[in-house]
Protein backbone atom coordinates (compact mmCIF):
# COMPACT_ATOMS: atom_id res chain seq x y z
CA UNK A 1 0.69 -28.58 -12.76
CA UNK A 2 2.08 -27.20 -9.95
CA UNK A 3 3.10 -23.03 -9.17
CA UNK A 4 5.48 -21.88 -7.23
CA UNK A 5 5.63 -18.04 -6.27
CA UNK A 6 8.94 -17.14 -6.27
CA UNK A 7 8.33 -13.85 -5.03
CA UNK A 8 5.23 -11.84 -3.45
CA UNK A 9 6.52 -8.30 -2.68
CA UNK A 10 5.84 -4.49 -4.47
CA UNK A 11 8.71 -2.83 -6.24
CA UNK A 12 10.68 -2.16 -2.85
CA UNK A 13 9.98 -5.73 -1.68
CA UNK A 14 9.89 -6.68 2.07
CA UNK A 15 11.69 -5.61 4.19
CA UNK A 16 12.02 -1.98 2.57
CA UNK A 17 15.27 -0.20 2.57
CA UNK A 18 15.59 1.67 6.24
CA UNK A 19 11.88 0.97 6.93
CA UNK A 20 11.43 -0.42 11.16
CA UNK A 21 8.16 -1.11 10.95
CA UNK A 22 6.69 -4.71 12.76
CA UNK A 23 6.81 -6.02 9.39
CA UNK A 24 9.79 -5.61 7.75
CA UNK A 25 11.28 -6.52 10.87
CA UNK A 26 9.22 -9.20 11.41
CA UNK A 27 11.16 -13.05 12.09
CA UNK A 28 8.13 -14.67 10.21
CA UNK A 29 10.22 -15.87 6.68
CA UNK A 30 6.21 -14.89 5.21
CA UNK A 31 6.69 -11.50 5.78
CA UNK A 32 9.78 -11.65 3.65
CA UNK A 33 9.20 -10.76 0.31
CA UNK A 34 11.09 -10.47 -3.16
CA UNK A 35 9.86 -8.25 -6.02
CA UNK A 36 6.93 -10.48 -7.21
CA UNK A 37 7.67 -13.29 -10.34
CA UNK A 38 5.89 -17.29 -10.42
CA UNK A 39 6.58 -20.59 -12.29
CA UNK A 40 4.23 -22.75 -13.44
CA UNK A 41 5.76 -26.43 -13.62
CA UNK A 42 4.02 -28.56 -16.06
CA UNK A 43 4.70 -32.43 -16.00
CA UNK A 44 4.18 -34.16 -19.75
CA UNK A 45 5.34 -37.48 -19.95
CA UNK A 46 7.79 -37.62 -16.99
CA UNK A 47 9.81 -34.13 -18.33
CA UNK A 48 9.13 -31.33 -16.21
CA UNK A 49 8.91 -27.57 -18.07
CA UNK A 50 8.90 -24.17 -16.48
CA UNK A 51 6.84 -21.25 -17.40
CA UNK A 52 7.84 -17.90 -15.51
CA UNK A 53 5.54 -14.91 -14.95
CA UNK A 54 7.88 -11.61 -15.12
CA UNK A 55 11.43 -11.70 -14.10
CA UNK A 56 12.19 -9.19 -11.89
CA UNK A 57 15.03 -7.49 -10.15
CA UNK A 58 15.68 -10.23 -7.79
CA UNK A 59 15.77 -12.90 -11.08
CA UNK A 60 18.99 -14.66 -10.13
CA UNK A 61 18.08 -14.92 -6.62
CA UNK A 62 14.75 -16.65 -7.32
CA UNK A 63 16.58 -19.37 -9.68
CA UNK A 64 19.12 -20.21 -7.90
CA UNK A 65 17.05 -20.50 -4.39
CA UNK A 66 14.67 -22.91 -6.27
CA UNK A 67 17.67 -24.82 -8.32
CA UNK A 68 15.61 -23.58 -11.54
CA UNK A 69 17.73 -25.53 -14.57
CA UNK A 70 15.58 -24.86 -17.55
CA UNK A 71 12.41 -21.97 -18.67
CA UNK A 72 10.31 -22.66 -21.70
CA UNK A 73 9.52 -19.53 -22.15
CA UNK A 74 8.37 -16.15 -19.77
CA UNK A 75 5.60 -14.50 -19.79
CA UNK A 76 5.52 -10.79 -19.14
CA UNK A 77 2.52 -8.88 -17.71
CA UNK A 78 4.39 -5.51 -18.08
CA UNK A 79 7.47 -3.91 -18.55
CA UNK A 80 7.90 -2.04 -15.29
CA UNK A 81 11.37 -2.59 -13.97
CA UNK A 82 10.56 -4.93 -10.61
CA UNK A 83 8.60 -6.94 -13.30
CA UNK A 84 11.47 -7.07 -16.48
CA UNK A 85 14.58 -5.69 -14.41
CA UNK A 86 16.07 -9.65 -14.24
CA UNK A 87 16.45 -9.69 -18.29
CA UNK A 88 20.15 -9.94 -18.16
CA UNK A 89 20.24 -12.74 -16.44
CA UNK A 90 18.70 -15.46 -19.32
CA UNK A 91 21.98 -15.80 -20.29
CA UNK A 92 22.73 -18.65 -18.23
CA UNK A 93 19.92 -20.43 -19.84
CA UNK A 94 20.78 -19.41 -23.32
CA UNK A 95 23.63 -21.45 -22.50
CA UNK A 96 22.14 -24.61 -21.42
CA UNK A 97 19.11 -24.75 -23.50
CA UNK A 98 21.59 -23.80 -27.00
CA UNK A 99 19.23 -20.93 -28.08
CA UNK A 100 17.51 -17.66 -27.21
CA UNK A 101 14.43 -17.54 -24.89
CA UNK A 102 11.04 -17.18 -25.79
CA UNK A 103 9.57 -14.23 -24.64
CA UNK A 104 5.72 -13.71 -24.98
CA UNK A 105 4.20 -9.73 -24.39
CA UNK A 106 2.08 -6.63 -25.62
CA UNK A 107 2.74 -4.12 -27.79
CA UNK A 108 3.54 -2.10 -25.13
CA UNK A 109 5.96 -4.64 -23.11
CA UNK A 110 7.62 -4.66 -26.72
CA UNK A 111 8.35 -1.45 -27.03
CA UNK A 112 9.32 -0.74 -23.46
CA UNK A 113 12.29 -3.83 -23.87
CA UNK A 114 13.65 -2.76 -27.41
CA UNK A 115 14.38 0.79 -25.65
CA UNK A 116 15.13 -0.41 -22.36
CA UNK A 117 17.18 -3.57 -23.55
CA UNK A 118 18.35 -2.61 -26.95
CA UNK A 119 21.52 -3.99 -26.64
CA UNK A 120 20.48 -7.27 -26.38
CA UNK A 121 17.74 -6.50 -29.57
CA UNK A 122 20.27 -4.51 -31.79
CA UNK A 123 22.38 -6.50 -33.90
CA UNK A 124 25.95 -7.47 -32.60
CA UNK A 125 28.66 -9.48 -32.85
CA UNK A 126 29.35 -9.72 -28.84
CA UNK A 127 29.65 -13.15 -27.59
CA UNK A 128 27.40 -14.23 -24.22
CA UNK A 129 25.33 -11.14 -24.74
CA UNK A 130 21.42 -12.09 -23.33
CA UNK A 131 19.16 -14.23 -26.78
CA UNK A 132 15.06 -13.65 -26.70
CA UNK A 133 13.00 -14.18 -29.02
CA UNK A 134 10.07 -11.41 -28.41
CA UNK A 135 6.31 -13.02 -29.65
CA UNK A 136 3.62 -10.44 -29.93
CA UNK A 137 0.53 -11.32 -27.51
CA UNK A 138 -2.98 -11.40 -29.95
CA UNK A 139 -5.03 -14.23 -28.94
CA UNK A 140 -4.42 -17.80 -27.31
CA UNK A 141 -0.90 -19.46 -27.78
CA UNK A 142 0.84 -22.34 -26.81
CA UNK A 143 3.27 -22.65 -24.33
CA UNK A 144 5.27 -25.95 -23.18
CA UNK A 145 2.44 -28.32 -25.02
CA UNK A 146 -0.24 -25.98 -22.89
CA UNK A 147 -2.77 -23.21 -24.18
CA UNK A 148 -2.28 -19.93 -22.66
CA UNK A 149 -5.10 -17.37 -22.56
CA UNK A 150 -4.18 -13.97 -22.53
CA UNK A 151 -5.97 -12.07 -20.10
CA UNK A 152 -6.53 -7.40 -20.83
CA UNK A 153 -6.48 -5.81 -17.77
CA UNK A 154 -5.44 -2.22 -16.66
CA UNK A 155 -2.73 -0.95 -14.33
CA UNK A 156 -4.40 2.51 -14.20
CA UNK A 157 -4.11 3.84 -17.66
CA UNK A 158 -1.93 0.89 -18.86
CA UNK A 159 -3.14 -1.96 -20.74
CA UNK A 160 -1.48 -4.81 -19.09
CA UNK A 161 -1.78 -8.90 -19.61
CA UNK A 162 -3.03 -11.07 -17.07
CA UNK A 163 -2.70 -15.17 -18.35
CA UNK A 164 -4.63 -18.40 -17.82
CA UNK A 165 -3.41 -21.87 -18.55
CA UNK A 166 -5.71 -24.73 -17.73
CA UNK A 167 -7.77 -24.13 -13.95
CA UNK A 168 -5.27 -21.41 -13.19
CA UNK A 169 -4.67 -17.93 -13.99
CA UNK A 170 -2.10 -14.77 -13.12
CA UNK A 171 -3.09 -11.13 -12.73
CA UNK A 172 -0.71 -9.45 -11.07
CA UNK A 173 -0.50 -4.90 -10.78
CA UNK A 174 -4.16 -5.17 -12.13
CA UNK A 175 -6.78 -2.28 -10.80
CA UNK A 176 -9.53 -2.96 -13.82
CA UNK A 177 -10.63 -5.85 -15.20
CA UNK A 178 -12.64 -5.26 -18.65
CA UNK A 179 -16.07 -7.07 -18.06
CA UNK A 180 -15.51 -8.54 -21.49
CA UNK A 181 -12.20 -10.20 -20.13
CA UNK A 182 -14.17 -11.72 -16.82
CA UNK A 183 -15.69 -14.59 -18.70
CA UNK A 184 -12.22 -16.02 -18.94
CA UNK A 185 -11.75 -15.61 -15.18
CA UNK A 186 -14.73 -18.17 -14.83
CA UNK A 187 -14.43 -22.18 -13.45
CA UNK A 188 -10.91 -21.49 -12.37
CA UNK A 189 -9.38 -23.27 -9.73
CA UNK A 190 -6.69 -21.22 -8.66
CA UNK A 191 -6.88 -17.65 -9.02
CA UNK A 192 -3.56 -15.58 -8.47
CA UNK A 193 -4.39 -11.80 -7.57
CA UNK A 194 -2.46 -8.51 -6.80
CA UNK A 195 -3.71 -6.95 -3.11
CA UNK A 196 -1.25 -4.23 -2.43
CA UNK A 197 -2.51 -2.95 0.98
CA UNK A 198 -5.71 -2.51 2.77
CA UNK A 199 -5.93 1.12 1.84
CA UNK A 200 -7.26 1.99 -1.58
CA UNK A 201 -4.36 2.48 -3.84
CA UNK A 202 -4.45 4.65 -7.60
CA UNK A 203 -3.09 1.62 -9.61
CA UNK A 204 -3.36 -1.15 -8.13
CA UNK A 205 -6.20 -3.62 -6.19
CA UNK A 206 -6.25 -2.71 -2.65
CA UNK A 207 -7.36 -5.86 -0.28
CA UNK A 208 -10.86 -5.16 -0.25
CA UNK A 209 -11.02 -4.66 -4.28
CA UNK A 210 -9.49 -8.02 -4.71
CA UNK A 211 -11.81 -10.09 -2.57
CA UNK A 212 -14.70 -8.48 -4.31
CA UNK A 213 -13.24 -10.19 -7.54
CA UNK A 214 -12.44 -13.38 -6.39
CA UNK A 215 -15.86 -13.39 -4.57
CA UNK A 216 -17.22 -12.13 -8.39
CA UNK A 217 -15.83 -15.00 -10.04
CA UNK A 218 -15.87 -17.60 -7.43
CA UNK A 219 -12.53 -19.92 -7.91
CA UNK A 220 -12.07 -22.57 -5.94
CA UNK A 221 -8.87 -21.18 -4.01
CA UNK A 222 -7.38 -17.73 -4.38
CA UNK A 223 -4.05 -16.58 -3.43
CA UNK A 224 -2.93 -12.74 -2.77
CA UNK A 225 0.25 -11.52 -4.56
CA UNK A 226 2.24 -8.12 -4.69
CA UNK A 227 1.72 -6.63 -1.16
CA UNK A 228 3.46 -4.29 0.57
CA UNK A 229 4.67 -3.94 3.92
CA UNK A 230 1.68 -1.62 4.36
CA UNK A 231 -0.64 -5.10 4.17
CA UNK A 232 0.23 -6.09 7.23
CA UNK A 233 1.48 -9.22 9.26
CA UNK A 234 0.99 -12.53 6.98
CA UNK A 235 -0.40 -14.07 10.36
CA UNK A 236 -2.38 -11.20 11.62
CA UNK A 237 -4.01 -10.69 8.04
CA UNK A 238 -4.39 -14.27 7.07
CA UNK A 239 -6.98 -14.65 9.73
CA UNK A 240 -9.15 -11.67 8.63
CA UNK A 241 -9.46 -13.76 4.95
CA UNK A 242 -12.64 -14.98 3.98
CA UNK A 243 -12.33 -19.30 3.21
CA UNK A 244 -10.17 -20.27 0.33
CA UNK A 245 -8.13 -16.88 0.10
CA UNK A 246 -4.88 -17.15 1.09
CA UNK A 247 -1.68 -14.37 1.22
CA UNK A 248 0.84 -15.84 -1.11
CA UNK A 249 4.42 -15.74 0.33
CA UNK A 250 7.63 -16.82 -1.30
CA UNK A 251 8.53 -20.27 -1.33
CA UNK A 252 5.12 -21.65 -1.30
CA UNK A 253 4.08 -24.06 -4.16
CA UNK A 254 0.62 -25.05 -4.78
CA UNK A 255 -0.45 -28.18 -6.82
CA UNK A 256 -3.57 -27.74 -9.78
């Protein structure tokens, strides 16, 4: 398997709108960041498939910057709108793939989309309009010939869903994990992990918050996700990490 983050910013992303500060006018292509989403590429018998983590505002810019042909499904952690705001935009692979997309989410995720999205949901006779199939998150499923884990974690008083597949798993806007959900967290080898700033923050993990997890549950490699311009300078900051943590940044792709 291989991931690719396809983007590693907040809600504003990096640079923010009319902000001048060092980083969002930083030169360093790191300290660029779109609204955070990632794809997990799993290789079965020379065919390649794509699982995607949220699809966000900046959807159609991720796919086409990575040539992204075909999604197996997408995996939602929650429906806030730099998370779900790229819905639309399946179309295109309604079209290719000949059918609607499988999309896998809580109850909560569920209802936020059929009020959000409802004309794609409600029925109609509109040709091109957006096909999903929604699948209500319980317990394990599989995805692409691969068992996905479903992982309950907050985002403050949210209940939210982290994922693992195989060594790896997601969590992304968490600032709680349930003790009774850390025993999946265990053995991984990559461990994906919001870290919004280095100031303490009401919803989500703040830098220091996420080290003490991934120090908790001791994966081989970590990688940082969803941070702010407030973080810091990728090159200034990446030198203050303990070994095996890394900042994500967009682009990068890391085999499992």
């Amino acid at each position: 398997m291989k991931l690719t983050f396809l983007g590693t910013g907040t809600s504003q992303g990096v640079p923010v709108i009319t902000c001048g500060c060092e980083v969002c006018t930083s030169g360093d292509r790191r300290d660029q960041r779109l609204r955070t989403s990632a794809m997990l590429t799993v290789e079965q018998e020379g065919e390649s498939r794509n699982i995607l983590f949220d699809i966000g505002p900046d959807f159609r810019q991720q796919m086409l910057r990575q040539g992204v042909r075909s999604l197996a499904a997408i995996l939602i952690t929650h429906a806030h709108r730099d998370h779900v705001a790229g819905l639309d935009d399946i179309r295109a692979f309604n079209h290719v793939q000949h059918g609607p997309m499988d999309i896998y989410l809580n109850a909560e995720a569920r209802e936020a989309l059929l009020r959000d999205y409802r004309y794609i949901f409600a029925p109609h006779d509109y040709p091109g309009l957006p096909e999903a199939r929604l699948h209500d998150v319980e317990g394990a499923f599989d995805v692409a010939g691969m068992t996905v884990e479903p992982i309950r974690v907050m985002h403050k008083d949210l209940p939210i869903l982290g994922y693992r597949i195989g060594d790896m798993a997601y969590l992304t806007d968490v600032n709680a994990v349930p003790e009774g959900e850390k025993g999946k967290l265990r053995g991984l080898e990559v461990l994906v992990v919001n870290a919004l700033r280095k100031e303490k923050h009401w919803s989500h993990f703040c830098l220091e918050e996420s080290l003490a997890l991934i120090k908790e549950l001791k994966p081989r490699r970590a990688y940082l996700t969803h941070m702010s311009h407030e973080m810091g300078l990728h090159e200034r900051v990446q030198e203050e990490l303990p070994e095996g943590v890394w900042l994500a940044y967009d682009g990068l792709t890391v085999e499992i």
